[in-house]
C-alpha atoms as a PDB file:
ATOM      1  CA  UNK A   1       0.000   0.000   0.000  1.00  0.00           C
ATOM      2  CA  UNK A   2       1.259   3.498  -0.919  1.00  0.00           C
ATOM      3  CA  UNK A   3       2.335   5.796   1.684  1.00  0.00           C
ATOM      4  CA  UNK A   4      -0.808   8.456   1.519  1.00  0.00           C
ATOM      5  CA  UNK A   5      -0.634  11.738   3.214  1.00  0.00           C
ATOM      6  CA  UNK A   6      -3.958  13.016   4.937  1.00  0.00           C
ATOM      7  CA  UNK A   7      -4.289  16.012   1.758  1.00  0.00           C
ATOM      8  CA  UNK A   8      -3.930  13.284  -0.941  1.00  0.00           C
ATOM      9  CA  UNK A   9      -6.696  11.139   0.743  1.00  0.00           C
ATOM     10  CA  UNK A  10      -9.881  13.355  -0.020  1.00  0.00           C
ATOM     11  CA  UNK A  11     -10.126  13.694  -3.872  1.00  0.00           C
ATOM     12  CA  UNK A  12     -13.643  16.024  -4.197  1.00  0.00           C
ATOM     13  CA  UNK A  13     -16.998  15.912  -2.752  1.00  0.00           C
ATOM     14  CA  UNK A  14     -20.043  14.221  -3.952  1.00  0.00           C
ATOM     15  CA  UNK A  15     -22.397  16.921  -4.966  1.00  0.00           C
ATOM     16  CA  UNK A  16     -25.711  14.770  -5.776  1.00  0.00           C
ATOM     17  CA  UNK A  17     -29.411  15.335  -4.621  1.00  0.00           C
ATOM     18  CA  UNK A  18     -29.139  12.376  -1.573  1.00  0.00           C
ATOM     19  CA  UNK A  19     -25.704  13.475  -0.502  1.00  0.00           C
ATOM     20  CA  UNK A  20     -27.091  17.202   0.150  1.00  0.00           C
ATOM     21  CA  UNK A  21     -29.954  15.844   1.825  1.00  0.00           C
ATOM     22  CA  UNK A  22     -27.572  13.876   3.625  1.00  0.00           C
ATOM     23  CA  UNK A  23     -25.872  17.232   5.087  1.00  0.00           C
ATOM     24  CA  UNK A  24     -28.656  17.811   7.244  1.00  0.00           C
ATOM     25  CA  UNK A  25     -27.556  14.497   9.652  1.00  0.00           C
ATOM     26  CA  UNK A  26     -24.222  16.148   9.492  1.00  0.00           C
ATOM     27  CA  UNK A  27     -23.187  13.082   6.608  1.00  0.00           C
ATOM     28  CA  UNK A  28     -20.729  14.339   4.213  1.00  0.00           C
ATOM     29  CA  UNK A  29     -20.040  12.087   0.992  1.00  0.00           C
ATOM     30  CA  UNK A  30     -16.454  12.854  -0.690  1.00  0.00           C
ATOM     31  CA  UNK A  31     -14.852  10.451  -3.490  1.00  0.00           C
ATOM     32  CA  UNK A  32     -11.386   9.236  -2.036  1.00  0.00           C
ATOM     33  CA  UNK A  33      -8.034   7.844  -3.134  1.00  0.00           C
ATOM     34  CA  UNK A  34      -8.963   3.930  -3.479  1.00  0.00           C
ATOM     35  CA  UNK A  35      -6.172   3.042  -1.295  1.00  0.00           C
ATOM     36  CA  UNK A  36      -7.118   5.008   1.408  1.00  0.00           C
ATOM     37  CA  UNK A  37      -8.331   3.129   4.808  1.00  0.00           C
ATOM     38  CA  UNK A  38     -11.437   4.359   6.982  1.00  0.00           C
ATOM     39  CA  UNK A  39      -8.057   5.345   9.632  1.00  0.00           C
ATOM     40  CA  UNK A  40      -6.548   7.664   7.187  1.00  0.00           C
ATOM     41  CA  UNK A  41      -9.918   9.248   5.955  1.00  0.00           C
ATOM     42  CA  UNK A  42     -10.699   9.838   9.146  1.00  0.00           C
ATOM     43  CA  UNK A  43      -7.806  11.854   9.900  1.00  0.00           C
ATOM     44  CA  UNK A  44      -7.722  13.556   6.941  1.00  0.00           C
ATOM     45  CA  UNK A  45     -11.411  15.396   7.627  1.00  0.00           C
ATOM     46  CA  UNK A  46     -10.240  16.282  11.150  1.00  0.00           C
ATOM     47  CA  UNK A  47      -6.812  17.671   9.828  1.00  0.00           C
ATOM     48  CA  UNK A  48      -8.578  19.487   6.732  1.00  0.00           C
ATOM     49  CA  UNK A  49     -11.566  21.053   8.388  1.00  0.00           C
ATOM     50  CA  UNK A  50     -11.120  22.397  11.766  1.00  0.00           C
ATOM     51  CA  UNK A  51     -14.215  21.833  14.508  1.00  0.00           C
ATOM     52  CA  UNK A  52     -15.083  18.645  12.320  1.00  0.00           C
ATOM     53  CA  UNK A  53     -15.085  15.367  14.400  1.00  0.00           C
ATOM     54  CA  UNK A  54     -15.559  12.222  12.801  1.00  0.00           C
ATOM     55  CA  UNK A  55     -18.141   9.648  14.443  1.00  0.00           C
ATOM     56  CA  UNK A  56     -18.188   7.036  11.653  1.00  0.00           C
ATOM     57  CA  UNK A  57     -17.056   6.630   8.435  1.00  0.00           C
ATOM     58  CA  UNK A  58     -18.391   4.177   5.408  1.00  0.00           C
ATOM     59  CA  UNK A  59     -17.002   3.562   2.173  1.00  0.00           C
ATOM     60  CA  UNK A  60     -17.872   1.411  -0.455  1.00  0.00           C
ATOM     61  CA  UNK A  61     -15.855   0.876  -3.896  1.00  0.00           C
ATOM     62  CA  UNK A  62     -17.181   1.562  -7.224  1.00  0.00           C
ATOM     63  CA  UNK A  63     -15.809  -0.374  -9.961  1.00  0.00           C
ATOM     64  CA  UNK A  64     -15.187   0.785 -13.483  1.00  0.00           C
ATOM     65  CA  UNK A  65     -17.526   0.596 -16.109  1.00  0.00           C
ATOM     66  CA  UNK A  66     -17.717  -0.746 -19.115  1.00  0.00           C
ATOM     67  CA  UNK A  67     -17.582   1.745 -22.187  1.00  0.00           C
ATOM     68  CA  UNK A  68     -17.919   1.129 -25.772  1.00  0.00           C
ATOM     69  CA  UNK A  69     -16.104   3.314 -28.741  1.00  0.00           C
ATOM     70  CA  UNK A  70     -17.474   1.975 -31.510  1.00  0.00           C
ATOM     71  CA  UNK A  71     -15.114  -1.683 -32.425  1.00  0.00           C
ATOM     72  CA  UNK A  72     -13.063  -0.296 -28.914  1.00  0.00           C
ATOM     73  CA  UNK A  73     -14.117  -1.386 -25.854  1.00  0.00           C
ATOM     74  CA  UNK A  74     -12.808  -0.441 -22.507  1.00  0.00           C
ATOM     75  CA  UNK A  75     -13.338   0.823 -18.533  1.00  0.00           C
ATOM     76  CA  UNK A  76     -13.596   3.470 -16.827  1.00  0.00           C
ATOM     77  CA  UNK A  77     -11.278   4.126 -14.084  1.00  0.00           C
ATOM     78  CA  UNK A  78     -12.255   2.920 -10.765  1.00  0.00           C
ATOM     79  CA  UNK A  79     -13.612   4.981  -7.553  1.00  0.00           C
ATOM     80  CA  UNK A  80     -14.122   4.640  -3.951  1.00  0.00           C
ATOM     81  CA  UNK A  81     -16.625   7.058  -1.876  1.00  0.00           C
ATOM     82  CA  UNK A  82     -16.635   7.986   1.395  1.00  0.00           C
ATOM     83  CA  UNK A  83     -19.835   9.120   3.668  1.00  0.00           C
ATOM     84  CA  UNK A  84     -17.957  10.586   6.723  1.00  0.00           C
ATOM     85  CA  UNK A  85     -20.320  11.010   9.491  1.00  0.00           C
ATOM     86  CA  UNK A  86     -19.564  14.240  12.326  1.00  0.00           C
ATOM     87  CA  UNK A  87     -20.289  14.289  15.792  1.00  0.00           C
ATOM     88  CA  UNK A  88     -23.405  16.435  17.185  1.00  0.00           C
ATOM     89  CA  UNK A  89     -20.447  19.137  18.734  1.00  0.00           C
ATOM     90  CA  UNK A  90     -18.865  19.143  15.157  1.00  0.00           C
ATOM     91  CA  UNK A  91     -18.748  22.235  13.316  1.00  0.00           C
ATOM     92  CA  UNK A  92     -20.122  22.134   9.956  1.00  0.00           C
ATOM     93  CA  UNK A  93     -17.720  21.490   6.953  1.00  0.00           C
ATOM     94  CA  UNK A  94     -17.078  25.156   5.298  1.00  0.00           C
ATOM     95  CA  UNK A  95     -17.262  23.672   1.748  1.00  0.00           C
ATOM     96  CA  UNK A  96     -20.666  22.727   1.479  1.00  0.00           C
ATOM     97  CA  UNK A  97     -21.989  26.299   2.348  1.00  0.00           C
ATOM     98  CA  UNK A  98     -23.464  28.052  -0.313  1.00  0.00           C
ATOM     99  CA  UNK A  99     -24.587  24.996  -2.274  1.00  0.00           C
END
């Protein structure tokens, strides 16, 4: 396993109709580096945002798909998301504000 540091973990945030909705229970859904652990993304959204604290964190892999190009067929590259889930005392992740 590659040696991740905690700003190479979180790739972007999931900005879908559920994950907003999500926002209100204080869940926060981000797409991750597929190497990283539950450990390391948990560290990584307590180093990145200040006030956040994590309570739980779930992840589940997305493999690629497959894509046709006419007689050329490959995949698409595969992903891993992340629903990080903050205390009640947590601050709110800055990011999201706005949206």
């Amino acid at each position: 396993m590659a040696d991740l540091k905690y700003y190479d973990v979180i790739l972007r945030p999931v900005i879908t109709e559920k994950s907003m909705d999500a926002m209100g229970a204080k869940k926060y859904t981000f797409y991750v580096n597929p190497e990283a652990n539950k450990a390391q993304i948990k560290e990584a959204v307590e180093k990145m945002f200040d006030g956040a604290k994590v309570k739980s964190v779930n992840t589940m892999n997305l493999p690629g798909k497959s894509r046709r190009r006419g007689y050329i067929e490959g995949k698409t590259a595969k992903r891993k998301k992340a629903i990080v889930a903050l205390t009640e005392e947590s601050k709110e992740i800055e990011i999201f504000n706005g949206l």
